[in-house]
C-alpha atoms as a PDB file:
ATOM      1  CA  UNK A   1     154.352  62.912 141.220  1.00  0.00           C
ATOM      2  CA  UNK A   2     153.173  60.632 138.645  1.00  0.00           C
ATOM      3  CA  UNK A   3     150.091  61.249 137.085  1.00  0.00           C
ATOM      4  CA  UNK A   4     148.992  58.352 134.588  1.00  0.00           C
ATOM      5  CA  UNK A   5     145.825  57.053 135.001  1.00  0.00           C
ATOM      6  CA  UNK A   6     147.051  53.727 136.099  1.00  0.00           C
ATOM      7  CA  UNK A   7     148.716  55.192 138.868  1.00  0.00           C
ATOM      8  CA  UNK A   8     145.537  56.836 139.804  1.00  0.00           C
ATOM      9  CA  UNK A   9     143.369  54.096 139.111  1.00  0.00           C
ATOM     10  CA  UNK A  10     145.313  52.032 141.329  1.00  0.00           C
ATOM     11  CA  UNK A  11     144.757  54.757 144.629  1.00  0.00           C
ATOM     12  CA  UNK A  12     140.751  54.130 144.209  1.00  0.00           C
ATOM     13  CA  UNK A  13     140.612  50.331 143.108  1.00  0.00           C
ATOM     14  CA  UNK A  14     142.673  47.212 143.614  1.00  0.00           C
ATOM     15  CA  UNK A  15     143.841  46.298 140.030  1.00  0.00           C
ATOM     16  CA  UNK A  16     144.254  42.775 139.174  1.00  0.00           C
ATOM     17  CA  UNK A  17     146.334  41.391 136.002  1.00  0.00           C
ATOM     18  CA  UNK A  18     144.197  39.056 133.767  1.00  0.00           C
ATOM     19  CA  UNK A  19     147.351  37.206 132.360  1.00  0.00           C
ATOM     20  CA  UNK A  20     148.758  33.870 132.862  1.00  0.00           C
ATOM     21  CA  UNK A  21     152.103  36.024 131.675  1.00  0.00           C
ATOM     22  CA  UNK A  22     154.816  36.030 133.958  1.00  0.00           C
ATOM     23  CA  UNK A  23     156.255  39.120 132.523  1.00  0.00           C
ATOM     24  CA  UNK A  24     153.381  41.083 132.478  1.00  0.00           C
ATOM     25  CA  UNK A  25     152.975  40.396 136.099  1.00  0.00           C
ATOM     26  CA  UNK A  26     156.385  41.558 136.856  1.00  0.00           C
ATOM     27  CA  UNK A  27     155.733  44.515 134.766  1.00  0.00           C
ATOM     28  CA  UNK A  28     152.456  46.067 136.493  1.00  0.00           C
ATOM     29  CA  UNK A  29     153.130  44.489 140.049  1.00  0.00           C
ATOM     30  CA  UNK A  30     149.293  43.774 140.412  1.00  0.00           C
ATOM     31  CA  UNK A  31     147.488  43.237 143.972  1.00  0.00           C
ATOM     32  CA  UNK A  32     146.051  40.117 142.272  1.00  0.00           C
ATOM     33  CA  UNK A  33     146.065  38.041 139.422  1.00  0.00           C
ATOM     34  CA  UNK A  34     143.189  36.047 137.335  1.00  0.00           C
ATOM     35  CA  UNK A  35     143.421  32.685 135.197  1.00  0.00           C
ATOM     36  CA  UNK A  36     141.068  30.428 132.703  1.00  0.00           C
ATOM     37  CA  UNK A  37     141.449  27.809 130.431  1.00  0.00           C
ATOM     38  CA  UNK A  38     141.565  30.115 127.850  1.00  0.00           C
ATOM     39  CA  UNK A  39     145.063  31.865 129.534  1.00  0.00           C
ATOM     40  CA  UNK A  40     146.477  28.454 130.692  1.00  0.00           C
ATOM     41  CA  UNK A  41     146.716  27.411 127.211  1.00  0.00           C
ATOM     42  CA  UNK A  42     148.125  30.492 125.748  1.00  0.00           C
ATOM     43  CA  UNK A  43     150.184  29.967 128.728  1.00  0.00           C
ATOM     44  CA  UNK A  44     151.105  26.583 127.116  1.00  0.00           C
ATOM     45  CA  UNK A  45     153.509  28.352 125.053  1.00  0.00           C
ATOM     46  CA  UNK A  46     155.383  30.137 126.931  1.00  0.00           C
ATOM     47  CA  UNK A  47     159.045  29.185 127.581  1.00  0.00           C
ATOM     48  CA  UNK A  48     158.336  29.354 131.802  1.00  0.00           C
ATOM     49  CA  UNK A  49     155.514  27.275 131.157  1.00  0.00           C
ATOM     50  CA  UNK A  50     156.650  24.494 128.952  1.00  0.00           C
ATOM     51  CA  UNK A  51     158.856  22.905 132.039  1.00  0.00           C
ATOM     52  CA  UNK A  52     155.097  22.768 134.303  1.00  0.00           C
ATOM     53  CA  UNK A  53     153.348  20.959 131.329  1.00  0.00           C
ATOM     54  CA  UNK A  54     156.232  18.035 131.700  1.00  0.00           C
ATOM     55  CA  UNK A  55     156.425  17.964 135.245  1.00  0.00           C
ATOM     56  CA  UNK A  56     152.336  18.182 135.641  1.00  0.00           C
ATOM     57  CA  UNK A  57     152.542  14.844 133.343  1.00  0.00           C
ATOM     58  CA  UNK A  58     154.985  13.028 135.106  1.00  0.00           C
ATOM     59  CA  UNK A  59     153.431  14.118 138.181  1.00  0.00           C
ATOM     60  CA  UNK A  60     149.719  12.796 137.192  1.00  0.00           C
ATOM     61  CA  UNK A  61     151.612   9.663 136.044  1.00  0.00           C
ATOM     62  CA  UNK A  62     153.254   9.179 139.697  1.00  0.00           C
ATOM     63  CA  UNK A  63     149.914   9.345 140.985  1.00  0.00           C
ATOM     64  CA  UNK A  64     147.557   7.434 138.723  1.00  0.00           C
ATOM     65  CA  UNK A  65     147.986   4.521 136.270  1.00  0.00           C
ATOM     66  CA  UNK A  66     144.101   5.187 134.741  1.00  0.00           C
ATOM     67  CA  UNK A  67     144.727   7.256 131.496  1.00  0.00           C
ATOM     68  CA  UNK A  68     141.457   9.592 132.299  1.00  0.00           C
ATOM     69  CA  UNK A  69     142.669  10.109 136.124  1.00  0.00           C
ATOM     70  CA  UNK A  70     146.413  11.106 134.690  1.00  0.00           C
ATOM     71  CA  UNK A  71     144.640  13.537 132.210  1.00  0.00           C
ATOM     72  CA  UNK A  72     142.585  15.400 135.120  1.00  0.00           C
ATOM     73  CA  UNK A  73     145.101  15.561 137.878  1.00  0.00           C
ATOM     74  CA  UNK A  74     147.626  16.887 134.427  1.00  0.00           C
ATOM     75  CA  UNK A  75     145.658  19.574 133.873  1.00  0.00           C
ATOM     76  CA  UNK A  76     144.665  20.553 137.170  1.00  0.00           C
ATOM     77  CA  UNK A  77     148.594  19.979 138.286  1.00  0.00           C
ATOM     78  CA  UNK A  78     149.657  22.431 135.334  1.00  0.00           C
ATOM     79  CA  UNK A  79     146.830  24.944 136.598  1.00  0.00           C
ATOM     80  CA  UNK A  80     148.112  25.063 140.115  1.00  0.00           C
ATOM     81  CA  UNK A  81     151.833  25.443 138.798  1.00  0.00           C
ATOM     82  CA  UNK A  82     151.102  28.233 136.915  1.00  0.00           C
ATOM     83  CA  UNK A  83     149.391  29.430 139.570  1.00  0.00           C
ATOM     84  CA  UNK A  84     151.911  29.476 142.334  1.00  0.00           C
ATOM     85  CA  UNK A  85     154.468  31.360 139.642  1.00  0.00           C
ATOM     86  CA  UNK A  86     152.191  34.150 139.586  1.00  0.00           C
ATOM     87  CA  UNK A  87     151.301  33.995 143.497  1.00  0.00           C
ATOM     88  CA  UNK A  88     155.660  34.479 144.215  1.00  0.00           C
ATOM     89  CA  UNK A  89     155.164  37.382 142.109  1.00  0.00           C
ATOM     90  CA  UNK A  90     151.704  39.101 143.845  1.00  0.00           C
ATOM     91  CA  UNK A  91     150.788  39.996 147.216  1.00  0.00           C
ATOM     92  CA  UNK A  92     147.395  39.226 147.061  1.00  0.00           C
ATOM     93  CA  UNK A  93     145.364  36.564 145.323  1.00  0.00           C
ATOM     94  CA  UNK A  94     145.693  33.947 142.645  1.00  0.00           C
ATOM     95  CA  UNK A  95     142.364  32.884 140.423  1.00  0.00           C
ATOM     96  CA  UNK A  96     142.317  29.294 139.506  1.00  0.00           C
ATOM     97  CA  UNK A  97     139.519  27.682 137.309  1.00  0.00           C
ATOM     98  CA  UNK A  98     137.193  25.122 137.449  1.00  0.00           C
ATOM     99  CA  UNK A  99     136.611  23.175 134.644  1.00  0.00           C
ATOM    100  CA  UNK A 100     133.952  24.785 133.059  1.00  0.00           C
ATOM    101  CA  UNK A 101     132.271  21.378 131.331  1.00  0.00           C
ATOM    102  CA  UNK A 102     131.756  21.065 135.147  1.00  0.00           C
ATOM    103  CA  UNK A 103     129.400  23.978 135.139  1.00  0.00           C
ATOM    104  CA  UNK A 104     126.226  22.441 135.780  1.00  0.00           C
ATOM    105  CA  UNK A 105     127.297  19.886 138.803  1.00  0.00           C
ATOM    106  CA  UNK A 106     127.457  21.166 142.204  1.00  0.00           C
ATOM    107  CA  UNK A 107     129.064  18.358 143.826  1.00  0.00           C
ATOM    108  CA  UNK A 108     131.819  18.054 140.855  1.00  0.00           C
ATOM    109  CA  UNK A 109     132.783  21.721 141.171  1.00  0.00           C
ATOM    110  CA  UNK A 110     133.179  21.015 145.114  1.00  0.00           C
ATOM    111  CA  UNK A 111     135.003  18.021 144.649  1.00  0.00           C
ATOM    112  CA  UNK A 112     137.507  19.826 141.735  1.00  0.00           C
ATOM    113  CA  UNK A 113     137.673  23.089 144.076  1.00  0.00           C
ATOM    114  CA  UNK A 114     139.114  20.605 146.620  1.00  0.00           C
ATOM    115  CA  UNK A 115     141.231  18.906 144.566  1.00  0.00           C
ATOM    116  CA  UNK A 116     142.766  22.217 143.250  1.00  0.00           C
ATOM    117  CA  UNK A 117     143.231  23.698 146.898  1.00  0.00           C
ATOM    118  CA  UNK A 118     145.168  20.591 147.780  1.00  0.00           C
ATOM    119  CA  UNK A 119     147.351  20.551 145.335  1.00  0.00           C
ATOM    120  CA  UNK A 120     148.182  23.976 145.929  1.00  0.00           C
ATOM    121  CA  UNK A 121     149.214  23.225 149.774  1.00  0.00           C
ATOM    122  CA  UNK A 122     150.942  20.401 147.965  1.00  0.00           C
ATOM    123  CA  UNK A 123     153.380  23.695 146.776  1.00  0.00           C
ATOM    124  CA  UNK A 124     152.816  25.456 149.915  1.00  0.00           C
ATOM    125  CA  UNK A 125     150.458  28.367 149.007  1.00  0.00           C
ATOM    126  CA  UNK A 126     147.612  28.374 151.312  1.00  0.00           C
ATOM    127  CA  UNK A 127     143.898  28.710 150.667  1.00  0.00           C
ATOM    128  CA  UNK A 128     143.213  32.364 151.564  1.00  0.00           C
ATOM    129  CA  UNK A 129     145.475  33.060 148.656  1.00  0.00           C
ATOM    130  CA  UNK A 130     143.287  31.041 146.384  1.00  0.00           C
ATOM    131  CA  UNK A 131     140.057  32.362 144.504  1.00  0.00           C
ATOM    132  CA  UNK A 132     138.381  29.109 142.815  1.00  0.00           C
ATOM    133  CA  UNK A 133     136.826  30.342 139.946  1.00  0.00           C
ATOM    134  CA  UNK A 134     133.276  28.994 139.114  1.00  0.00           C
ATOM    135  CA  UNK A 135     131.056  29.630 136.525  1.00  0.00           C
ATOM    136  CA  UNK A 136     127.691  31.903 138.013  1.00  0.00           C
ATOM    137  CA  UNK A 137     125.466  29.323 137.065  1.00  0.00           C
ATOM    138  CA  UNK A 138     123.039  28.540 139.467  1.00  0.00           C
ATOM    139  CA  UNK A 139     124.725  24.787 140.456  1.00  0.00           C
ATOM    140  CA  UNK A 140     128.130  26.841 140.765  1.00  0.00           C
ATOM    141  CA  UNK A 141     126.471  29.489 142.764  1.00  0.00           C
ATOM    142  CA  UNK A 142     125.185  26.579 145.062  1.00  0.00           C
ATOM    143  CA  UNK A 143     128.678  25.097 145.260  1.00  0.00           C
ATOM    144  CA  UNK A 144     130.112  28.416 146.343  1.00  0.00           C
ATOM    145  CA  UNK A 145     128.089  28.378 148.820  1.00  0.00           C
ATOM    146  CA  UNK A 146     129.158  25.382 150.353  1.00  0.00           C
ATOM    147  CA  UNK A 147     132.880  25.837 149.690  1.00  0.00           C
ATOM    148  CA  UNK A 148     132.531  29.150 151.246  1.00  0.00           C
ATOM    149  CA  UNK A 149     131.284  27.775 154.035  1.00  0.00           C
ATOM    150  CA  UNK A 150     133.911  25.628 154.463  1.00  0.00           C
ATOM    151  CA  UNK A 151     136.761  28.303 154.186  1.00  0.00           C
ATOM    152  CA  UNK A 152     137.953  28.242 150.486  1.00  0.00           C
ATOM    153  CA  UNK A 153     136.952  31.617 148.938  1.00  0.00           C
ATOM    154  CA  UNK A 154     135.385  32.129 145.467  1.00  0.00           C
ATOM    155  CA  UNK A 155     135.388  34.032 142.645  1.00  0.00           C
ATOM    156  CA  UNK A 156     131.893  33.750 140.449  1.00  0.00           C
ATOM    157  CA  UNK A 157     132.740  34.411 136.806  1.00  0.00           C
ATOM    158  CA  UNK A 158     130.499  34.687 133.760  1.00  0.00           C
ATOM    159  CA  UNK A 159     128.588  37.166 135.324  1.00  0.00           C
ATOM    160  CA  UNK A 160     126.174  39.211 133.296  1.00  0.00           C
ATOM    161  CA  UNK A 161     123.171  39.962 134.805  1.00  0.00           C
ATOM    162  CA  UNK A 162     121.573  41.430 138.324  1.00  0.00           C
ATOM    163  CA  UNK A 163     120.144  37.826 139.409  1.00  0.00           C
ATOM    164  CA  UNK A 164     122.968  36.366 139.164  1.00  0.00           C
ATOM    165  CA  UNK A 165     124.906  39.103 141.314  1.00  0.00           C
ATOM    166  CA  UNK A 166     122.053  38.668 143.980  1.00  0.00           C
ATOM    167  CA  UNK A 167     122.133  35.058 143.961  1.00  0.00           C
ATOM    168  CA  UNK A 168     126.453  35.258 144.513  1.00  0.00           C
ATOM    169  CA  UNK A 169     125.800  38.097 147.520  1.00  0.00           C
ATOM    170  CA  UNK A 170     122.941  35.622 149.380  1.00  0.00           C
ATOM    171  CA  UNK A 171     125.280  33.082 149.160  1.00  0.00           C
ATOM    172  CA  UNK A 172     127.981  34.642 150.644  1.00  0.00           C
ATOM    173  CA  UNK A 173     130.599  34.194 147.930  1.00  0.00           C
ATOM    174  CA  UNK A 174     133.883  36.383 148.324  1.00  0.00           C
ATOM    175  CA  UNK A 175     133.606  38.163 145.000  1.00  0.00           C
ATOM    176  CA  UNK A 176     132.140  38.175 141.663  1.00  0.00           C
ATOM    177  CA  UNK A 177     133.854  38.885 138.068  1.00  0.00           C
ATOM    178  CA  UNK A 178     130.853  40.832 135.997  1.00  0.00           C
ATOM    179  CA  UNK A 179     131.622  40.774 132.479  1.00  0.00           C
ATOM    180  CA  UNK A 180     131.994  44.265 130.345  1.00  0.00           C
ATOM    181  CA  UNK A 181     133.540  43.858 126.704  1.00  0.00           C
ATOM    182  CA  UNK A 182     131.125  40.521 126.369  1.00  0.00           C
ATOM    183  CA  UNK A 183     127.952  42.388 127.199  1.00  0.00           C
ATOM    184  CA  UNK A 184     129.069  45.394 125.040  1.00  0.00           C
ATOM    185  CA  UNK A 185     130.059  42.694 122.269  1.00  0.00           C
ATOM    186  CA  UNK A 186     126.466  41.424 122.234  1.00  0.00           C
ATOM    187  CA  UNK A 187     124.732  45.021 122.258  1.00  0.00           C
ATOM    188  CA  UNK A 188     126.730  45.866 119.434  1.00  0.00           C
ATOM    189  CA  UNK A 189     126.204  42.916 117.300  1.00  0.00           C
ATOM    190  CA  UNK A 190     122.418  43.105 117.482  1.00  0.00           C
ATOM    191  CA  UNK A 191     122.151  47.223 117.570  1.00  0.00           C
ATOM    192  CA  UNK A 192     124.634  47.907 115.108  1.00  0.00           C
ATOM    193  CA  UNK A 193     125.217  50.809 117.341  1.00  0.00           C
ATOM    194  CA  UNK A 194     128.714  52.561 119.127  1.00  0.00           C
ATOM    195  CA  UNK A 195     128.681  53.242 122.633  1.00  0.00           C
ATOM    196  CA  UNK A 196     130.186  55.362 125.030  1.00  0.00           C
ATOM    197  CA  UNK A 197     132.035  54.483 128.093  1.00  0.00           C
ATOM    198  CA  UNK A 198     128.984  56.770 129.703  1.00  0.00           C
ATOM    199  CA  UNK A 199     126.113  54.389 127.645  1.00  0.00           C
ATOM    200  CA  UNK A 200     128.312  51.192 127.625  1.00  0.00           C
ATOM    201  CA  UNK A 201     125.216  48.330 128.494  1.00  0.00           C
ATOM    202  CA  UNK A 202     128.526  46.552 129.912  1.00  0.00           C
ATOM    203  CA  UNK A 203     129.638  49.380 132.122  1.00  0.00           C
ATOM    204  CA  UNK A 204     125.897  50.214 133.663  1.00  0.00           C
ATOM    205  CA  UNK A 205     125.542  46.557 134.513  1.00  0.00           C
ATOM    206  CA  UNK A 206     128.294  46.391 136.847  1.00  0.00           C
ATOM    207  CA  UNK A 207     127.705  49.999 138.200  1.00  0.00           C
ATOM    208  CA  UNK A 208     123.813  49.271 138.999  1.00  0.00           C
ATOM    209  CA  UNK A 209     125.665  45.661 140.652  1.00  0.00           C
ATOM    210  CA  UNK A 210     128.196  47.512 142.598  1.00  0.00           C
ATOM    211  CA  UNK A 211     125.179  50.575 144.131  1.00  0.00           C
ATOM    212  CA  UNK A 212     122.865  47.354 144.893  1.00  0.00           C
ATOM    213  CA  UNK A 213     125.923  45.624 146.963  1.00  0.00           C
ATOM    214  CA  UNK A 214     126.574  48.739 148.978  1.00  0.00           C
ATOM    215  CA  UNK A 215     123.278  50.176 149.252  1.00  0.00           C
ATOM    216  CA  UNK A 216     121.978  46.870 150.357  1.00  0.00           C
ATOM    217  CA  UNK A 217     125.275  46.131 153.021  1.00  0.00           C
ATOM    218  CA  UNK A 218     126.222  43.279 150.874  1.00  0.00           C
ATOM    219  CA  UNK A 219     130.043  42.184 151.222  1.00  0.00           C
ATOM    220  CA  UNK A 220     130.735  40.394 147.539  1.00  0.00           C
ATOM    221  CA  UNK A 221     133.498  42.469 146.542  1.00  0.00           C
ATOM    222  CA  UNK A 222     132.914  43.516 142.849  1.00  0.00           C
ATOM    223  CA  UNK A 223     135.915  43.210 140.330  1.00  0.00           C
ATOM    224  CA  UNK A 224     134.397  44.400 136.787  1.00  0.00           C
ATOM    225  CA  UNK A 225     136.114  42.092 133.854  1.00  0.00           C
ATOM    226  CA  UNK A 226     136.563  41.457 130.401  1.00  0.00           C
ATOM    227  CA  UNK A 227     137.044  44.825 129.257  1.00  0.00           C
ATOM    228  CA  UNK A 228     137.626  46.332 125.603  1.00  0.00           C
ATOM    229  CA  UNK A 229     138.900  49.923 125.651  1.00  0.00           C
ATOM    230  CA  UNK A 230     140.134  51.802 128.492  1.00  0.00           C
ATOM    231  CA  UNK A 231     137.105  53.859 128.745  1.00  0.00           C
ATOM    232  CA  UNK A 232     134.879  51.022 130.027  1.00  0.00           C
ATOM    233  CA  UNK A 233     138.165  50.645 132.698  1.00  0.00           C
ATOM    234  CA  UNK A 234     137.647  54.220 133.529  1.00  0.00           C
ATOM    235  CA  UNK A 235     134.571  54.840 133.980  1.00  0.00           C
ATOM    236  CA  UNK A 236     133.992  51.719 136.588  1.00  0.00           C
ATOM    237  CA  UNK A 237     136.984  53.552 138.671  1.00  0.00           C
ATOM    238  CA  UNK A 238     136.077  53.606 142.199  1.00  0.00           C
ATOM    239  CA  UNK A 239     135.005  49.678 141.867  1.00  0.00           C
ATOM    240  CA  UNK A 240     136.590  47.330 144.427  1.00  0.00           C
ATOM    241  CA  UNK A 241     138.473  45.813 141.835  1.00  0.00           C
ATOM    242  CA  UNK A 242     139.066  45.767 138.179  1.00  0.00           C
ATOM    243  CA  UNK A 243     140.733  42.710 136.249  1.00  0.00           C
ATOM    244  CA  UNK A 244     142.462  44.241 133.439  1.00  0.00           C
ATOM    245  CA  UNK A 245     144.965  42.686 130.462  1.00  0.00           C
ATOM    246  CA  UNK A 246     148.416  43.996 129.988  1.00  0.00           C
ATOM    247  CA  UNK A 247     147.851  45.777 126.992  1.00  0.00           C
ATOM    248  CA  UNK A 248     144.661  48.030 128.653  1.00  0.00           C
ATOM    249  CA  UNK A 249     147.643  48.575 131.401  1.00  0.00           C
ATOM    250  CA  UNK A 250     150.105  49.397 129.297  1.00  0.00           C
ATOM    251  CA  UNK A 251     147.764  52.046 127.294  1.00  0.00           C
ATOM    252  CA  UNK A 252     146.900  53.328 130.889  1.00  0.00           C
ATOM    253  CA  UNK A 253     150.036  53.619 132.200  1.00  0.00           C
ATOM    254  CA  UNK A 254     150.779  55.835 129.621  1.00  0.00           C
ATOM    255  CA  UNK A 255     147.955  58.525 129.425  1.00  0.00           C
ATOM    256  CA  UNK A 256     148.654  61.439 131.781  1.00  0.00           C
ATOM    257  CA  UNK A 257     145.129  63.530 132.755  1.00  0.00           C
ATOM    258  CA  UNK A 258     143.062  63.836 135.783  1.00  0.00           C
ATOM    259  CA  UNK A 259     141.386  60.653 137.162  1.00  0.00           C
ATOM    260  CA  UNK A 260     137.440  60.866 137.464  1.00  0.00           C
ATOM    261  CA  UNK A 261     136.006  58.566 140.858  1.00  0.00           C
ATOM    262  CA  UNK A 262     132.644  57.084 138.718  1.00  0.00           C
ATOM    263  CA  UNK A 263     131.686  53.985 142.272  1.00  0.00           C
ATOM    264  CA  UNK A 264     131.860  54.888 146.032  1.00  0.00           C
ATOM    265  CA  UNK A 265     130.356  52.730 149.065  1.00  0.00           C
ATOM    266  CA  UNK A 266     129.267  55.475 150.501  1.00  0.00           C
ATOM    267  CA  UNK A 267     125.696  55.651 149.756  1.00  0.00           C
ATOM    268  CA  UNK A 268     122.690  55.629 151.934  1.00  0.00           C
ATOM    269  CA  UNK A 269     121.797  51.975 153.204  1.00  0.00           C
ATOM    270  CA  UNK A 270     118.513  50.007 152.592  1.00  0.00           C
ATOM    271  CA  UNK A 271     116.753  46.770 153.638  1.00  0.00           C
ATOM    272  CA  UNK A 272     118.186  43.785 151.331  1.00  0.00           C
ATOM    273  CA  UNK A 273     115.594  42.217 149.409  1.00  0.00           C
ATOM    274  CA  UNK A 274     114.082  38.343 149.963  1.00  0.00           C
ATOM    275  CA  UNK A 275     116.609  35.810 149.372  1.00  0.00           C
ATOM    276  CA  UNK A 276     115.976  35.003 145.737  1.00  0.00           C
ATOM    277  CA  UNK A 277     114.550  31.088 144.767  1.00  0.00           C
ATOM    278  CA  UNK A 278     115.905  29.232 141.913  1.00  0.00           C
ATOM    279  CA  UNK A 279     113.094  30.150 140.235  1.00  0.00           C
ATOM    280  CA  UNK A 280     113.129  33.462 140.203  1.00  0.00           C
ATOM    281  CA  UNK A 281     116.612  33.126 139.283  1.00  0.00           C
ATOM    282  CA  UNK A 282     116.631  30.885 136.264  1.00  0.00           C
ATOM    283  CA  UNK A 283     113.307  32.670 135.507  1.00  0.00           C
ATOM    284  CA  UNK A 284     115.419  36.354 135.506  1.00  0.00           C
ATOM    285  CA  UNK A 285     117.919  34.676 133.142  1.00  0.00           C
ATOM    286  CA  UNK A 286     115.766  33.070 131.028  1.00  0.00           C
ATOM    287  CA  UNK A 287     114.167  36.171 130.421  1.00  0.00           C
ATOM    288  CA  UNK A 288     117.490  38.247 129.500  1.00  0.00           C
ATOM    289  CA  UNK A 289     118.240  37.083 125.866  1.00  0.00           C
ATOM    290  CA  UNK A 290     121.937  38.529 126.206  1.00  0.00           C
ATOM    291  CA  UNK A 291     122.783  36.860 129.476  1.00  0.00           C
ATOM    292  CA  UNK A 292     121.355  33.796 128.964  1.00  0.00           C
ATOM    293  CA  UNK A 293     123.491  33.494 125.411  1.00  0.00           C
ATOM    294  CA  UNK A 294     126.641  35.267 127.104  1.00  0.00           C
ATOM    295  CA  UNK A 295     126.480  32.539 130.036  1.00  0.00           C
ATOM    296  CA  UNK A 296     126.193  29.571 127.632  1.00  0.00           C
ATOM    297  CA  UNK A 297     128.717  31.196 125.277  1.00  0.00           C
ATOM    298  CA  UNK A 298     131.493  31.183 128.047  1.00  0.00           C
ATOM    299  CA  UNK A 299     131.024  28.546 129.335  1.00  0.00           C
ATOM    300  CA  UNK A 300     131.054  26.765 126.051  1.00  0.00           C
ATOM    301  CA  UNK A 301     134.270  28.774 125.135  1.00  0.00           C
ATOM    302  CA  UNK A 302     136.328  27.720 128.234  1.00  0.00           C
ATOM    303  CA  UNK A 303     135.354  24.235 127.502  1.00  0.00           C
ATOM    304  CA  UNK A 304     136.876  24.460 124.140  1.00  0.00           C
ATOM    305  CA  UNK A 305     140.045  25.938 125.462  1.00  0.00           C
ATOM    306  CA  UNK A 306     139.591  23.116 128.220  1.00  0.00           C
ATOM    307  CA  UNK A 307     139.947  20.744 125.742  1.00  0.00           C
ATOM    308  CA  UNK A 308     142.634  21.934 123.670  1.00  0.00           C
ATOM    309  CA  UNK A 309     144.561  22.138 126.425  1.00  0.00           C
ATOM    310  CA  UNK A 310     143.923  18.618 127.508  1.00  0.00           C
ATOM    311  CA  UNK A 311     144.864  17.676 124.067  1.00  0.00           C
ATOM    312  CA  UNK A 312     148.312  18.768 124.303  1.00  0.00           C
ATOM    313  CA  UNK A 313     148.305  16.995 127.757  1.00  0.00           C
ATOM    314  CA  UNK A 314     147.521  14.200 126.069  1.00  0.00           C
ATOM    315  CA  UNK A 315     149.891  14.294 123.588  1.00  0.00           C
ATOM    316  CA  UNK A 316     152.655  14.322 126.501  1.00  0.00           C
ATOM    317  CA  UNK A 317     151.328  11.607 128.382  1.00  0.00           C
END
């Protein structure tokens, strides 16, 4: 019997690559896989990926004689190809990005959800293989709402704090993507202190989000993200899902010990709060100096990538 902690991990929680790496898919055979801009352009480089760029350009350029229309449907067309490599090579679900720079527009992130679910029919992969990825602010939790309600599932990233969870659960989005390593990063910076995997700030978040989803009958599934040691990895075991990169999976796959089970659903249930206003949402943000500069932060991050990536679309067109 093998007895890695991967191995184990994988009997309690659905593990989910965080790669835009075709070869690291292969390697640890995930349920699901995640993207951002950040992976599409690293992505970029890769010798599987170089042949997408040029056909996502001539593609655009089929479609569109407007320079700014070729560079959108480009980069959403390179997105989606990238995307339906990894979804040949999973059983489960593909994550695919909205633009972040769209972050604060609900009716732009429905319109680009669309646009990216078509495209992917376009290749024949249908929309309950799809997670659109959106940014948890509160005009992207509002747009998940509405694209939830019309069938096409989401995954609500740039997730750091309890408000934000809530708001994603009352509007029925399929899952969330709280953020570990970034809240840890930002605890560290401004403590100048080490942490344990048992007093990670990054870790406790998404254990206090997962109790308050099953305590409270919620069905957001929970996939902690953005992790920096194995330890945070292990002690959110039990969680629906976990995203993980292929080096914490390779360094898992190869310690041997005795799996400890940190999340269960089973727990007593209770009445679910009031539906939370905007208010009280942006107020609960506001008033959380590490999520509110975390949110901004990623977003602004996956814009630059965004860009970059754009620019090398560019280049080709």
């Amino acid at each position: 019997m093998n007895n890695d902690l991967l191995t184990q991990l994988k009997a309690v929680t659905t593990v989910v690559v965080d790669s835009g790496d075709l070869t690291a898919i292969e390697q640890f055979r995930p349920i699901d896989a995640t993207t951002n801009p950040s992976l599409l352009l690293n992505a970029s480089q890769l010798d599987f990926a170089k042949p997408m760029l040029s056909e996502a350009v001539r593609y655009a350029k089929s479609k569109h004689d407007n320079a700014t229309q070729q560079l959108n449907l480009a980069c959403d067309k390179f997105a989606v190809d990238v995307g339906t490599a990894i979804s040949k090579l999973i059983p489960g679900r593909i994550s695919t990005e909205v633009d972040a720079r769209l972050s604060f527009d609900t009716a732009a992130t429905i319109a680009k959800a669309k646009q990216l679910i078509a495209l992917y029919q376009e290749n024949n992969i249908a929309p309950e293989r799809i997670l659109i990825k959106i940014a948890a602010t509160w005009e992207g939790i509002q747009a998940a709402r509405e694209l939830e309600q019309q069938g096409i599932q989401c995954n609500l990233t740039l997730l750091f704090h309890m408000a934000q969870a809530r708001a994603c659960a009352e509007a029925g989005v399929f899952l969330i993507s709280p953020f570990v390593g970034r809240i840890l990063d930002w605890y560290k910076a401004q403590t100048k202190q080490e942490y344990s995997a048992e007093t990670d700030p990054g870790v406790l978040s998404v254990r206090e989000i997962y109790r308050f989803y099953k305590s409270h009958g919620f069905k957001t599934i929970v996939m902690g993200a953005s992790f920096r040691n194995i330890g945070e990895v292990l002690a959110l075991a039990g969680c629906d899902r976990l995203t993980i990169s292929p080096n914490l999976l390779a360094e898992l796959a190869q310690q041997q010990g005795k799996l400890q089970v940190h999340l269960s659903a089973d727990m007593p249930q209770q009445p679910a709060p009031a539906v939370m206003t905007e208010a009280e949402y942006r107020w609960a943000l506001n008033d959380d100096a590490m999520a509110t500069e975390k949110l901004a932060e990623g977003i602004r991050k996956f814009a630059i990538d965004q860009t970059k990536l754009e620019q090398l679309i560019q280049q080709a067109l």
